[in-house]
N, C-alpha and C. Protein backbone atom coordinates (compact mmCIF):
# COMPACT_ATOMS: atom_id res chain seq x y z
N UNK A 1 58.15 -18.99 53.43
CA UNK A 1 56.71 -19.21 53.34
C UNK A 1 56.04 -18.12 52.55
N UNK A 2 56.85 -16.88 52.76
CA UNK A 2 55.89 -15.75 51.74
C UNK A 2 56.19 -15.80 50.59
N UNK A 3 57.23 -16.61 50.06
CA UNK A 3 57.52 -16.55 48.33
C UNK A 3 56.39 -17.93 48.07
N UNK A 4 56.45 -19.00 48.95
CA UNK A 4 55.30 -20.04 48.33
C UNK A 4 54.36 -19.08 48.42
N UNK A 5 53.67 -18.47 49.03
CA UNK A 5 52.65 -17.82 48.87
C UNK A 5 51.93 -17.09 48.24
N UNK A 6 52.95 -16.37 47.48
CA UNK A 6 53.13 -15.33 46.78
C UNK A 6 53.03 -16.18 45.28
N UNK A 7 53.76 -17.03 45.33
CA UNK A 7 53.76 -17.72 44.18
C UNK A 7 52.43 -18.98 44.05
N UNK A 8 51.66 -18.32 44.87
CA UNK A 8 50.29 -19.86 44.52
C UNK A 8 49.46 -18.31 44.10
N UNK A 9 49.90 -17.09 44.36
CA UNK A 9 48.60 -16.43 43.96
C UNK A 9 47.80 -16.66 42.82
N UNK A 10 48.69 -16.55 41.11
CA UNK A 10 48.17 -16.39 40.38
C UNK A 10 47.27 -18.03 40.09
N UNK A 11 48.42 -19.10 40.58
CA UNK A 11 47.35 -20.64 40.17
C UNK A 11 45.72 -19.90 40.92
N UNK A 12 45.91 -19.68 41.83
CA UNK A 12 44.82 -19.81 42.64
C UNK A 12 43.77 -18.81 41.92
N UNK A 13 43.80 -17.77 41.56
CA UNK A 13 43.18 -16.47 40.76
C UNK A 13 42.52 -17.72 39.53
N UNK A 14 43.48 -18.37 39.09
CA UNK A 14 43.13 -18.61 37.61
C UNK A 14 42.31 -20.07 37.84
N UNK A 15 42.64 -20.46 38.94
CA UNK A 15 41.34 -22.08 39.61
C UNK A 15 39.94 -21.28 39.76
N UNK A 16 39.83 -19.77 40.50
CA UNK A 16 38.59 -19.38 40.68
C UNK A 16 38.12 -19.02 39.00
N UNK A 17 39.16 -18.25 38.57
CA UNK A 17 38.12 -18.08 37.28
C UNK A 17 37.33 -19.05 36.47
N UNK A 18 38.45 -20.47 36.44
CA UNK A 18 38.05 -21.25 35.81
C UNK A 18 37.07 -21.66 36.46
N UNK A 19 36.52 -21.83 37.19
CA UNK A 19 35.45 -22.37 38.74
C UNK A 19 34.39 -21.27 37.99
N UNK A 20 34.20 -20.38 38.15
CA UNK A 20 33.64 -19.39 37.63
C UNK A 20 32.86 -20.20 36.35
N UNK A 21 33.79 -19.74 35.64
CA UNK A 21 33.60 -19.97 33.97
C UNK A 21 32.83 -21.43 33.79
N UNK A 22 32.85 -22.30 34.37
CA UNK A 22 32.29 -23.90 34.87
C UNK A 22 30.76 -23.61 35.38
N UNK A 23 30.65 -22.67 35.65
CA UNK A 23 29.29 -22.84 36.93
C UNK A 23 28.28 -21.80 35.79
N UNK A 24 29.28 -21.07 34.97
CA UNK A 24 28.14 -20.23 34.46
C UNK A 24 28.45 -18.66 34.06
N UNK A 25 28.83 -18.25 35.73
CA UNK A 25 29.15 -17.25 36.19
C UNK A 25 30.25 -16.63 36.98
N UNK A 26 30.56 -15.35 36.46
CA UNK A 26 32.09 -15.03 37.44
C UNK A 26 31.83 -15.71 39.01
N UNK A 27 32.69 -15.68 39.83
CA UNK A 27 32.85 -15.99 41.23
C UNK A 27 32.71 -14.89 41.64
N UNK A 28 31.91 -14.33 42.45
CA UNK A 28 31.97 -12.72 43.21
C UNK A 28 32.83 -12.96 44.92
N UNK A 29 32.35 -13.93 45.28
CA UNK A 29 33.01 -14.13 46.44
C UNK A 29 34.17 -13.79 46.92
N UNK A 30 34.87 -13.22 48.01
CA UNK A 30 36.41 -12.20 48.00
C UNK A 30 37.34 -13.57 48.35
N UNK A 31 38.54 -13.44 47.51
CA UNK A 31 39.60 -14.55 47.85
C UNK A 31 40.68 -14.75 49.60
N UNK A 32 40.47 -15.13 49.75
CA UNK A 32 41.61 -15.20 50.97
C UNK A 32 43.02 -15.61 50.28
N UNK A 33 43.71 -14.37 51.10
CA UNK A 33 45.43 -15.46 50.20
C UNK A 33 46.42 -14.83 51.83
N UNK A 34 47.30 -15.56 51.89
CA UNK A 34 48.14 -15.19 53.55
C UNK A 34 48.87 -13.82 53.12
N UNK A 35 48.74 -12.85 53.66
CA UNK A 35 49.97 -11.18 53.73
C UNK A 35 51.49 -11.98 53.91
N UNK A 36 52.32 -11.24 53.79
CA UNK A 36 53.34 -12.02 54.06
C UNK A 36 54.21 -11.14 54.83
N UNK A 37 53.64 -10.26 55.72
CA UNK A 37 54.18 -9.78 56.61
C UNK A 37 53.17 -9.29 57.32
N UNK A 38 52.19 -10.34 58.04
CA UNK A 38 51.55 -10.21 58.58
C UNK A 38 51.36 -11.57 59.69
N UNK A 39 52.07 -12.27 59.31
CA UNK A 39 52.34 -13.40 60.01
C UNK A 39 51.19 -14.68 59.72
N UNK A 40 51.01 -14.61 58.57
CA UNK A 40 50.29 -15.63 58.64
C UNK A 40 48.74 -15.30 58.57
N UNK A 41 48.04 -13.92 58.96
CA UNK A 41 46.76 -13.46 58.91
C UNK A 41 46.08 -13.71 57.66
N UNK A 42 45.01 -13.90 57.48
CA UNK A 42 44.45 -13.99 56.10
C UNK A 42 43.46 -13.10 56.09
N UNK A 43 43.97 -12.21 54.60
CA UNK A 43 43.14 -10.73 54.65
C UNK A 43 41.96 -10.80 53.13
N UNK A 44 40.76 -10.22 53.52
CA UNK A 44 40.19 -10.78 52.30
C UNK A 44 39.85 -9.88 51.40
N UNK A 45 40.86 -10.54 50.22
CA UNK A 45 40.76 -9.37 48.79
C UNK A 45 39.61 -9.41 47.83
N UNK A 46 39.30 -7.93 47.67
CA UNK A 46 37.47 -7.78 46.77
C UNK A 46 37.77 -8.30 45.91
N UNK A 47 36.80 -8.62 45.57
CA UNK A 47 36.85 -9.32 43.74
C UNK A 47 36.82 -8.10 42.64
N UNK A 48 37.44 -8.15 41.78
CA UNK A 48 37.50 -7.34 40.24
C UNK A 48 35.91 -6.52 40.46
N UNK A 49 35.74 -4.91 40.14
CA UNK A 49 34.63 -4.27 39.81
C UNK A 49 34.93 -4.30 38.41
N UNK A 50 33.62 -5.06 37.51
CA UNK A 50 33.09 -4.98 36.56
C UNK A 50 33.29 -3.38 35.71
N UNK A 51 33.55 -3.29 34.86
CA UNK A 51 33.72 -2.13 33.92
C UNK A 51 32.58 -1.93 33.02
N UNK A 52 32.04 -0.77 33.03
CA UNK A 52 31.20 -0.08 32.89
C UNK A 52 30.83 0.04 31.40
N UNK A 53 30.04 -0.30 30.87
CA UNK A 53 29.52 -0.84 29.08
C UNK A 53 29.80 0.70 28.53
N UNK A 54 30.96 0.91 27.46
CA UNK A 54 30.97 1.89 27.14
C UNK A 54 29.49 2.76 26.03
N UNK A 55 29.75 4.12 26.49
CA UNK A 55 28.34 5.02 26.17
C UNK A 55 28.45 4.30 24.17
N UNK A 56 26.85 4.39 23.95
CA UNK A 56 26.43 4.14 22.63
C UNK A 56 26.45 5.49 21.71
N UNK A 57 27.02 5.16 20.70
CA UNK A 57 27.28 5.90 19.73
C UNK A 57 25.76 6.37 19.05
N UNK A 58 25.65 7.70 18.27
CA UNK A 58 24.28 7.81 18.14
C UNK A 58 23.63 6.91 17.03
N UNK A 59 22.49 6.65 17.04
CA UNK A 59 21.64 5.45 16.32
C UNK A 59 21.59 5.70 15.04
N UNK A 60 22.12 4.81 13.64
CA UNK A 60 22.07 5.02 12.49
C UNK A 60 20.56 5.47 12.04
N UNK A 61 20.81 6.34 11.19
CA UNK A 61 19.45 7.41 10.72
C UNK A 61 18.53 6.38 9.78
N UNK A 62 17.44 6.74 10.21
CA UNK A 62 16.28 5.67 9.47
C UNK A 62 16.76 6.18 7.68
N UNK A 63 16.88 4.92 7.07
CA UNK A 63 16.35 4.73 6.18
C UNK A 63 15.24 5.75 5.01
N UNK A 64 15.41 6.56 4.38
CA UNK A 64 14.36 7.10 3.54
C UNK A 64 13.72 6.17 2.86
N UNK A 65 12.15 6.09 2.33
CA UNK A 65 11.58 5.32 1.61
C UNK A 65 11.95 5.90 0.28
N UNK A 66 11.80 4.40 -0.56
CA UNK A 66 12.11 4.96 -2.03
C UNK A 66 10.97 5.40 -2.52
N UNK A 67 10.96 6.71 -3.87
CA UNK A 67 9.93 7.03 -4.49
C UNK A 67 9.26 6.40 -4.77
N UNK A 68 7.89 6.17 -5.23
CA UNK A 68 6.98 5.53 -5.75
C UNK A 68 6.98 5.32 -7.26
N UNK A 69 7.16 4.38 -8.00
CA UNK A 69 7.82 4.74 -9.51
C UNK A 69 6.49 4.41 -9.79
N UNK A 70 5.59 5.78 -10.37
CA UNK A 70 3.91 5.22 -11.18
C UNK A 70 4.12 4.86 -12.45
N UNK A 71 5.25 4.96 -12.80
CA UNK A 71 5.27 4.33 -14.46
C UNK A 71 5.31 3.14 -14.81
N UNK A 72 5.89 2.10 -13.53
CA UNK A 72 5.54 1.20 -13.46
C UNK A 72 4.30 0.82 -12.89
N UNK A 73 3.36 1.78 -12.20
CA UNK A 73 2.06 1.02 -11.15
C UNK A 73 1.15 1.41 -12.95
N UNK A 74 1.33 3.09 -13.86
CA UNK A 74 0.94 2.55 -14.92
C UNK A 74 0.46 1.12 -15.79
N UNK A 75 2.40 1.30 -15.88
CA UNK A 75 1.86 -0.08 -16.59
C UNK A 75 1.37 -1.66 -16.04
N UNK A 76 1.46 -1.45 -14.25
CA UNK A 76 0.97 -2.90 -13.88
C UNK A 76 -0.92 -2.48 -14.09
N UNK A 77 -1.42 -0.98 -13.62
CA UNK A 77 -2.69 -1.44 -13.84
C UNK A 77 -3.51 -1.41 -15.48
N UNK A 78 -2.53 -0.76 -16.57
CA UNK A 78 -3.04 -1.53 -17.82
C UNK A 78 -2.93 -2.75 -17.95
N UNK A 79 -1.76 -3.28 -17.71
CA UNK A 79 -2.25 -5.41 -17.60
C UNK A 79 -3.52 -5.68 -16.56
N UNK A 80 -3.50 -5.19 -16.18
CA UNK A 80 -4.82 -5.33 -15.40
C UNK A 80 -6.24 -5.15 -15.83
N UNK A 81 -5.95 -3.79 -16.80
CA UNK A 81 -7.28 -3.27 -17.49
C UNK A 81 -7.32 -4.69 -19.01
N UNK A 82 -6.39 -4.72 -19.19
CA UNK A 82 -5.89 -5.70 -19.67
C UNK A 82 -7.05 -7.22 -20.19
N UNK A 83 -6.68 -7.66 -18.72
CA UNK A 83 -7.47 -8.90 -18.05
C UNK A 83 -8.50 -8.91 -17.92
N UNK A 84 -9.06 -7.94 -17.69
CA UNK A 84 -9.94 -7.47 -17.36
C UNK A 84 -10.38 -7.42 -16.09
N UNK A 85 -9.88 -7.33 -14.90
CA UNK A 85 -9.37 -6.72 -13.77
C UNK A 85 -9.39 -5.24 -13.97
N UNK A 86 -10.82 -4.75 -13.84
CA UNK A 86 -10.75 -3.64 -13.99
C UNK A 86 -11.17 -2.79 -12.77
N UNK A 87 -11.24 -3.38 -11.63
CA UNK A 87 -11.33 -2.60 -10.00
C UNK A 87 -10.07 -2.52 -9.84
N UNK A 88 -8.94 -3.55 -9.72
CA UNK A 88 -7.67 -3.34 -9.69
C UNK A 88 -6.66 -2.21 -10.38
N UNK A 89 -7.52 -2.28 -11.67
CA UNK A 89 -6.85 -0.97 -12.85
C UNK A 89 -7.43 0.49 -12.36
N UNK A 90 -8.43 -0.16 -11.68
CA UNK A 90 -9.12 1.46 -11.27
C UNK A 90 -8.53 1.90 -10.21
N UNK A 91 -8.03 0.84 -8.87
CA UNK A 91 -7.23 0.99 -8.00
C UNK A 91 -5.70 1.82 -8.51
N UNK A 92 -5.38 1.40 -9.24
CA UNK A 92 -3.74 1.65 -9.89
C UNK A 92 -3.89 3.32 -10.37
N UNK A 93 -5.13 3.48 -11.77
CA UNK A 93 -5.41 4.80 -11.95
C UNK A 93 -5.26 5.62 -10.89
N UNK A 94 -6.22 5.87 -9.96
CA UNK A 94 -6.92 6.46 -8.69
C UNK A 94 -5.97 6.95 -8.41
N UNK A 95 -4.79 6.42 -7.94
CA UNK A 95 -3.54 6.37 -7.21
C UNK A 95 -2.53 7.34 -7.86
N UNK A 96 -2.29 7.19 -9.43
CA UNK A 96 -1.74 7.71 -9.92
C UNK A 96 -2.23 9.54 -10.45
N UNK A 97 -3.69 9.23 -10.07
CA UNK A 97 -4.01 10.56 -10.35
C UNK A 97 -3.75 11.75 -8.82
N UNK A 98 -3.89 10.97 -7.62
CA UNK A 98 -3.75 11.43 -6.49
C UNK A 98 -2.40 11.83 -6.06
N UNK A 99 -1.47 10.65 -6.48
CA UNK A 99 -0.66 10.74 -6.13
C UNK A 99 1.33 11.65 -7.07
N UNK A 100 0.82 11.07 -8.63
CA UNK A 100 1.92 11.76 -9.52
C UNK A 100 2.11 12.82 -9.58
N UNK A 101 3.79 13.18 -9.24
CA UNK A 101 4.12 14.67 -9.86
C UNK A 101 3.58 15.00 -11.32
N UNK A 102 3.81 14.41 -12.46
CA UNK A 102 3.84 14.23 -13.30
C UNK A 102 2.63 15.02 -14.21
N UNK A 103 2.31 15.77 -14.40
CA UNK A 103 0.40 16.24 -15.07
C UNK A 103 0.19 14.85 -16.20
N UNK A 104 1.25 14.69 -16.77
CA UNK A 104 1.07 13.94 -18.06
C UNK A 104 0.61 12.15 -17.55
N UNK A 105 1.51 11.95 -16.36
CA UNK A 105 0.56 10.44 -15.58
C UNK A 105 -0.72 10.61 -15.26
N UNK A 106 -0.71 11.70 -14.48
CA UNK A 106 -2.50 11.66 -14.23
C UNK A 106 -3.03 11.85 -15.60
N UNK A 107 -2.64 12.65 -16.68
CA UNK A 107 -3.95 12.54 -17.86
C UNK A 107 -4.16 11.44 -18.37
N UNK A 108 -2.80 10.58 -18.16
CA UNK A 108 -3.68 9.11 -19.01
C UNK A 108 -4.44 8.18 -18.64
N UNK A 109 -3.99 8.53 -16.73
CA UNK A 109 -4.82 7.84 -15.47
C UNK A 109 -6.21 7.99 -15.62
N UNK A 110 -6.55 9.42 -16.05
CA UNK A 110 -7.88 9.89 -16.35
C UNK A 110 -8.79 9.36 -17.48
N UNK A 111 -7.70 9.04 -18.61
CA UNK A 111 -8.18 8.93 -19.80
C UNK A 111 -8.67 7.34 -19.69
N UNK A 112 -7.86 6.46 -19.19
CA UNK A 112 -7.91 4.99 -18.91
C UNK A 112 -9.58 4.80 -18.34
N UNK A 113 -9.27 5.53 -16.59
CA UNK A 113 -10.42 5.99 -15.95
C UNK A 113 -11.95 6.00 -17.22
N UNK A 114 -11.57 6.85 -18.09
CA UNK A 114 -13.02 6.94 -18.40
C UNK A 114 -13.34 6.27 -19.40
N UNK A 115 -11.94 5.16 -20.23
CA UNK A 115 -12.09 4.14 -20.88
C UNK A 115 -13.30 3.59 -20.26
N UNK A 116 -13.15 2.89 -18.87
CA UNK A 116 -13.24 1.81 -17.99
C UNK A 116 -14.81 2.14 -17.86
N UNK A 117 -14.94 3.63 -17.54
CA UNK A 117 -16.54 4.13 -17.63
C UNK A 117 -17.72 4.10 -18.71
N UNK A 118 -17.06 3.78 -19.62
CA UNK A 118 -17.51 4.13 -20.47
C UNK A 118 -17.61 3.17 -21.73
N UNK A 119 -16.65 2.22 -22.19
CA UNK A 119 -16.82 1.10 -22.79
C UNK A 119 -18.02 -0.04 -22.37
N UNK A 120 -18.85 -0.08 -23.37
CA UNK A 120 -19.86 -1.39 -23.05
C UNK A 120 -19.59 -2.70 -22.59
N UNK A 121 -18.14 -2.93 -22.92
CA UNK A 121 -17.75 -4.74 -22.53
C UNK A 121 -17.29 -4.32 -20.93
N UNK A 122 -17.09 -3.10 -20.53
CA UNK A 122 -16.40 -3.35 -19.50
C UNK A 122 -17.51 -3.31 -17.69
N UNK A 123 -17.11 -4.29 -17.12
CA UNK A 123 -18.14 -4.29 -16.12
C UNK A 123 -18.59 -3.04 -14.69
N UNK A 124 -17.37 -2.17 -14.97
CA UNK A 124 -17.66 -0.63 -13.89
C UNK A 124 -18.54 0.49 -15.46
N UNK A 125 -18.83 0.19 -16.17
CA UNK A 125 -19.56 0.83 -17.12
C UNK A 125 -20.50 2.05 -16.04
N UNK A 126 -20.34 3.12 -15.98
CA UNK A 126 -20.96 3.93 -15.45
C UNK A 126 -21.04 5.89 -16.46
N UNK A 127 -22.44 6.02 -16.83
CA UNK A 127 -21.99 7.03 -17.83
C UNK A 127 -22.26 7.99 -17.04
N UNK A 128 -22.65 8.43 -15.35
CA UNK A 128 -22.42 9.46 -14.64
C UNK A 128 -20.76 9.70 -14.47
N UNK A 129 -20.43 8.62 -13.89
CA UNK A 129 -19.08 8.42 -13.36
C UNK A 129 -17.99 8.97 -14.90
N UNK A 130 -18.61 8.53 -15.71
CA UNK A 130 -17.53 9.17 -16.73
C UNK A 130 -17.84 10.17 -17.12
N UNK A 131 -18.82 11.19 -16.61
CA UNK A 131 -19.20 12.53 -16.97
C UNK A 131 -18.12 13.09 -16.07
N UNK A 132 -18.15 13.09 -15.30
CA UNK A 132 -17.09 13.35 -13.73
C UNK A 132 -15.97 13.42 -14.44
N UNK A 133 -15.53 12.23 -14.61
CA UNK A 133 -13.93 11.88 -14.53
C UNK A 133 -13.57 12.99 -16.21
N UNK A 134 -14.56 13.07 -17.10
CA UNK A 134 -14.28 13.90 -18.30
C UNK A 134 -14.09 14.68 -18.14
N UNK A 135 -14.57 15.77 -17.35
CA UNK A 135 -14.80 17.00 -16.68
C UNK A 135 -13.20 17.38 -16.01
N UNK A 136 -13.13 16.38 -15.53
CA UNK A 136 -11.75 16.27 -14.59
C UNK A 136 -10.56 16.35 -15.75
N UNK A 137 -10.73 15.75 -16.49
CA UNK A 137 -9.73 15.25 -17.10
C UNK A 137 -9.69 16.68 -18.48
N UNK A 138 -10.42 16.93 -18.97
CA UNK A 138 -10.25 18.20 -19.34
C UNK A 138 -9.79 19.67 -18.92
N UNK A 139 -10.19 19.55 -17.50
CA UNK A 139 -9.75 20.48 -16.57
C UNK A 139 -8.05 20.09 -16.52
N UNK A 140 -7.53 19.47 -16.11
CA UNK A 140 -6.38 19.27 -16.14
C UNK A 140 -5.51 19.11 -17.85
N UNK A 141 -6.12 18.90 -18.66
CA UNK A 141 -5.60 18.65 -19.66
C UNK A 141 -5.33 20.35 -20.46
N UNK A 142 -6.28 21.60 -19.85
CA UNK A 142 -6.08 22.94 -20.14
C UNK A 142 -5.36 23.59 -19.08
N UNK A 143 -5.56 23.21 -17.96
CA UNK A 143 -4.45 23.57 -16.92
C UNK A 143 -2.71 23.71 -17.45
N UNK A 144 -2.64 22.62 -17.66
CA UNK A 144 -1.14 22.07 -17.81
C UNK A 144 -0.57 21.92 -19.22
N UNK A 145 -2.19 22.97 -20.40
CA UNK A 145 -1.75 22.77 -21.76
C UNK A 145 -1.07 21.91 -22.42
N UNK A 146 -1.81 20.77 -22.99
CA UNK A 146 -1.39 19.43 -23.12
C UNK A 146 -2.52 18.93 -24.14
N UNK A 147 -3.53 20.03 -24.77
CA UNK A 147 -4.87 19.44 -25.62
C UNK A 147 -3.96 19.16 -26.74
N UNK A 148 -2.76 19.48 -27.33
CA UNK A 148 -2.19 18.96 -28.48
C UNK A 148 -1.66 17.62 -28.05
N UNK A 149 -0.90 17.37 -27.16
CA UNK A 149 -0.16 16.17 -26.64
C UNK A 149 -1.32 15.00 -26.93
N UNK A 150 -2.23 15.08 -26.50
CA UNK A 150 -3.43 14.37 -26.10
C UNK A 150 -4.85 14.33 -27.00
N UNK A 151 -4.38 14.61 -28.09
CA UNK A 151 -5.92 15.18 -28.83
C UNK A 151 -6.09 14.01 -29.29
N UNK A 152 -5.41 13.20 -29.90
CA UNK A 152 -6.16 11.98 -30.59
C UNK A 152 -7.07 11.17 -29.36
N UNK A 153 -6.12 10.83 -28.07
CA UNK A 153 -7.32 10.40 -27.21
C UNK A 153 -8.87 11.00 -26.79
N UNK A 154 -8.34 12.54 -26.33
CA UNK A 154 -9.77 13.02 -26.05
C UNK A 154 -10.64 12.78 -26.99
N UNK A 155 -10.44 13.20 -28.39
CA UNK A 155 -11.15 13.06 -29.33
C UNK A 155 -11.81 11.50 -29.64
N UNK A 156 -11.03 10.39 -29.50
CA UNK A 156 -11.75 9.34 -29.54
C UNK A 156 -12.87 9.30 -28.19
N UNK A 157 -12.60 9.49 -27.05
CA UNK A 157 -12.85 9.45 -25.66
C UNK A 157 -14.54 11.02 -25.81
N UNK A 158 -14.49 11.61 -26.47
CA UNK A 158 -15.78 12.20 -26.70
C UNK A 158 -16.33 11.41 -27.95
N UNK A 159 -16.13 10.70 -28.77
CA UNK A 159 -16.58 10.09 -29.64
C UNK A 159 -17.55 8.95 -28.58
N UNK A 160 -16.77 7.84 -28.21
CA UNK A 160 -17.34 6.81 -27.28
C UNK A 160 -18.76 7.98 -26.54
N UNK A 161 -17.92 9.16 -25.84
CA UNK A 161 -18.95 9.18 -24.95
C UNK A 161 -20.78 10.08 -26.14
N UNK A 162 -20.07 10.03 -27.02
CA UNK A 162 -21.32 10.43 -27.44
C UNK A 162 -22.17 9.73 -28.09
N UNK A 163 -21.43 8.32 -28.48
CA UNK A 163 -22.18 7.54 -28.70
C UNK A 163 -23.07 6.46 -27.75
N UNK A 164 -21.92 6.46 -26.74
CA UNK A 164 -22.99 6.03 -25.67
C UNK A 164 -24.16 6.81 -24.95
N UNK A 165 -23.78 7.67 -25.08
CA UNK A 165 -25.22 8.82 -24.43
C UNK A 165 -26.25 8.82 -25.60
N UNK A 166 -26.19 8.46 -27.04
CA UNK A 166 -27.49 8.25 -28.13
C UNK A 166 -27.28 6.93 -27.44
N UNK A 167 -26.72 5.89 -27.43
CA UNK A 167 -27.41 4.69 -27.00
C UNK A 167 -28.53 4.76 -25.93
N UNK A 168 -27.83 5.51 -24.92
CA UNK A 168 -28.83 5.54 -23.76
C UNK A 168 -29.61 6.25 -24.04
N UNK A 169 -29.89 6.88 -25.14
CA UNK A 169 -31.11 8.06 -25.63
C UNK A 169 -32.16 6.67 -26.03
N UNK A 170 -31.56 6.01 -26.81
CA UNK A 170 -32.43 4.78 -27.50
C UNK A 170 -32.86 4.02 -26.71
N UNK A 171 -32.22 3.67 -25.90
CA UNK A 171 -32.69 2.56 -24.74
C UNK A 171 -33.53 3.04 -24.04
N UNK A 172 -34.12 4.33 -23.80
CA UNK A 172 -34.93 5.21 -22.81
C UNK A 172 -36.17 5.22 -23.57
N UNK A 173 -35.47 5.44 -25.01
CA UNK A 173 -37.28 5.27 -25.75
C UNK A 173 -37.58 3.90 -26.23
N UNK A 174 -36.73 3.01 -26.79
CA UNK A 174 -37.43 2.20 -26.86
C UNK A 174 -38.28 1.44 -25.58
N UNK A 175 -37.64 1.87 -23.67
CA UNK A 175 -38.28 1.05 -23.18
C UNK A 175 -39.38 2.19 -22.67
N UNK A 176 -39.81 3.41 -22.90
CA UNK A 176 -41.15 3.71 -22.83
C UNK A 176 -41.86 3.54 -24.24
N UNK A 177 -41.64 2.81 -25.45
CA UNK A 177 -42.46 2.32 -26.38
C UNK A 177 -42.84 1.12 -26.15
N UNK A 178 -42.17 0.37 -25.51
CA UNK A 178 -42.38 -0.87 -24.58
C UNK A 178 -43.89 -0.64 -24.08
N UNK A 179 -43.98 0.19 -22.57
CA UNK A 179 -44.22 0.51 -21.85
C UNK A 179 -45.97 0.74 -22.57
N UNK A 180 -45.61 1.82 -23.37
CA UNK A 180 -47.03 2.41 -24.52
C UNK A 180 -47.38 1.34 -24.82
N UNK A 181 -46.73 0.25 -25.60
CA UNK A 181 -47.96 -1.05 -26.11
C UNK A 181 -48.14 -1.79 -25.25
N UNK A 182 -47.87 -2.12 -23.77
CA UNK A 182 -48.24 -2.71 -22.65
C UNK A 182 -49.40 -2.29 -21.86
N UNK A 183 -49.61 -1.00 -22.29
CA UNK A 183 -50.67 -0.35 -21.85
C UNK A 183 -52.00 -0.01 -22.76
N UNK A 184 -51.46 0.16 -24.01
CA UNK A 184 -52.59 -0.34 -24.66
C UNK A 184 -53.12 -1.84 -24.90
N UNK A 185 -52.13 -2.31 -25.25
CA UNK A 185 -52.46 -4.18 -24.85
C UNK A 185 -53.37 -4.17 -23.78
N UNK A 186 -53.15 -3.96 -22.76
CA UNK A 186 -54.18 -4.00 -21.03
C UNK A 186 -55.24 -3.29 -21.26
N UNK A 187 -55.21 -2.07 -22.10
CA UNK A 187 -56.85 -1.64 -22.87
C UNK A 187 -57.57 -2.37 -23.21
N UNK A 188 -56.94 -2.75 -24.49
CA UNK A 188 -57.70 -3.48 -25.10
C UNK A 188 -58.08 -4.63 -24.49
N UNK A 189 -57.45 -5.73 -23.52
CA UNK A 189 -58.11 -6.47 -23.15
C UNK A 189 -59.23 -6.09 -22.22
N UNK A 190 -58.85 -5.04 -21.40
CA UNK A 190 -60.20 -4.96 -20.73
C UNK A 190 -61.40 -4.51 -21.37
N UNK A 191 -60.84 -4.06 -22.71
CA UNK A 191 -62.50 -3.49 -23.81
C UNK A 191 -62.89 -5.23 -24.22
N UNK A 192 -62.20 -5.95 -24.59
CA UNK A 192 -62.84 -7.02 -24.65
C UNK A 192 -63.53 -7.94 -23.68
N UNK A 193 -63.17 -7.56 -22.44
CA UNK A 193 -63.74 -8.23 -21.13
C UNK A 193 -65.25 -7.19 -20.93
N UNK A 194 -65.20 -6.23 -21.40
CA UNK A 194 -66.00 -5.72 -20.99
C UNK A 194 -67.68 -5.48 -22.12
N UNK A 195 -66.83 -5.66 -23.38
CA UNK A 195 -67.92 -5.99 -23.95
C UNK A 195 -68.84 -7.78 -24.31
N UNK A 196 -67.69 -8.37 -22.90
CA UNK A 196 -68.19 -9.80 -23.23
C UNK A 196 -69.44 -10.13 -22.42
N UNK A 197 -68.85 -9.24 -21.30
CA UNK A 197 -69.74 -9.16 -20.12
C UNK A 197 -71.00 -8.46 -20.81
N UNK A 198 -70.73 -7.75 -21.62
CA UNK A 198 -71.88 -6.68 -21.50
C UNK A 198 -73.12 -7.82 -22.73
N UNK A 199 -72.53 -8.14 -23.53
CA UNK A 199 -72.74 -9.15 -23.92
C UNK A 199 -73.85 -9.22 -24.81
């Protein structure tokens, strides 16, 4: 009787697992199987302790971000200045002046910059704002000795701006000459109202 016994162990082990494996989940419940020198007693064996999730290895190292390549954000915000998308180009500049190692990216960032200020077709036309950014952009352009690299631009880039500052010289007088014959006009009509009355 103890060799049948002995010999149903493993069917019987491998009915619970499969029982197990059917339902979902291991069987935790303890097996009964007969001692075989015990006369027949049935002693009840623990079930398998679960093994312990081995320790985690340390966590792969983040990722570095890649550089920022402005030679390309360059040239995406000249297609932009381009289009004439010129908040977007100003966005792209801005960036490149803040942000490039480079002295020679920011001077053209600058130079673009005061294109954008300063050209009549373009709609951020501002001739304070490009007093600024000139200022700036000269400052850096003697910093980092670069007035030879760069002279044909500056030089066009004070040309524009000096012609736009006589424009705005002209536009200031012609609209107080405006202004002068609007006010003599309103003279004179009231000298004629008044000598109609007077009569």
């Amino acid at each position: 009787m103890a060799r049948a016994a002995a010999s149903c162990l493993p069917a019987l082990l491998a009915a619970c697992l499969v029982a197990g494996c059917q339902s979902g989940h291991r069987s935790t419940s303890p097996v009964s199987v007969d001692e075989p020198h015990s006369g027949g007693a049935r002693v009840a064996k623990p079930s398998p302790v679960p093994l312990a999730a081995p320790p985690q290895g340390p966590s792969a190292p983040t990722p570095t971000t890649a550089p920022e390549d402005f030679g390309q954000l360059l040239r995406t915000s000249y297609a932009a200045y381009q289009s004439g998308d010129y908040e977007n180009a100003m966005l792209g500049y801005e960036r490149v002046v803040g942000h490039a190692e480079d002295p020679r990216d920011q001077v053209r960032s600058l130079i673009s910059l005061a294109m954008i200020r300063l050209l009549p077709s373009s709609k951020m036309k501002d001739a304070q704002a490009a007093a600024i950014i000139m200022e700036e952009l000269e400052r850096r352009v003697k910093q980092n000795d670069l007035q030879y690299e760069f002279f044909g631009e500056l030089e066009l880039l004070e040309l524009i701006q000096g012609r736009e500052g006589e424009n705005a010289r002209l536009r200031a007088a012609n609209a107080q000459l405006r202004k002068s014959l609007a006010d003599k006009e309103e003279l004179v009509r009231q000298l004629r109202a008044l000598s109609v009355d007077g009569g």
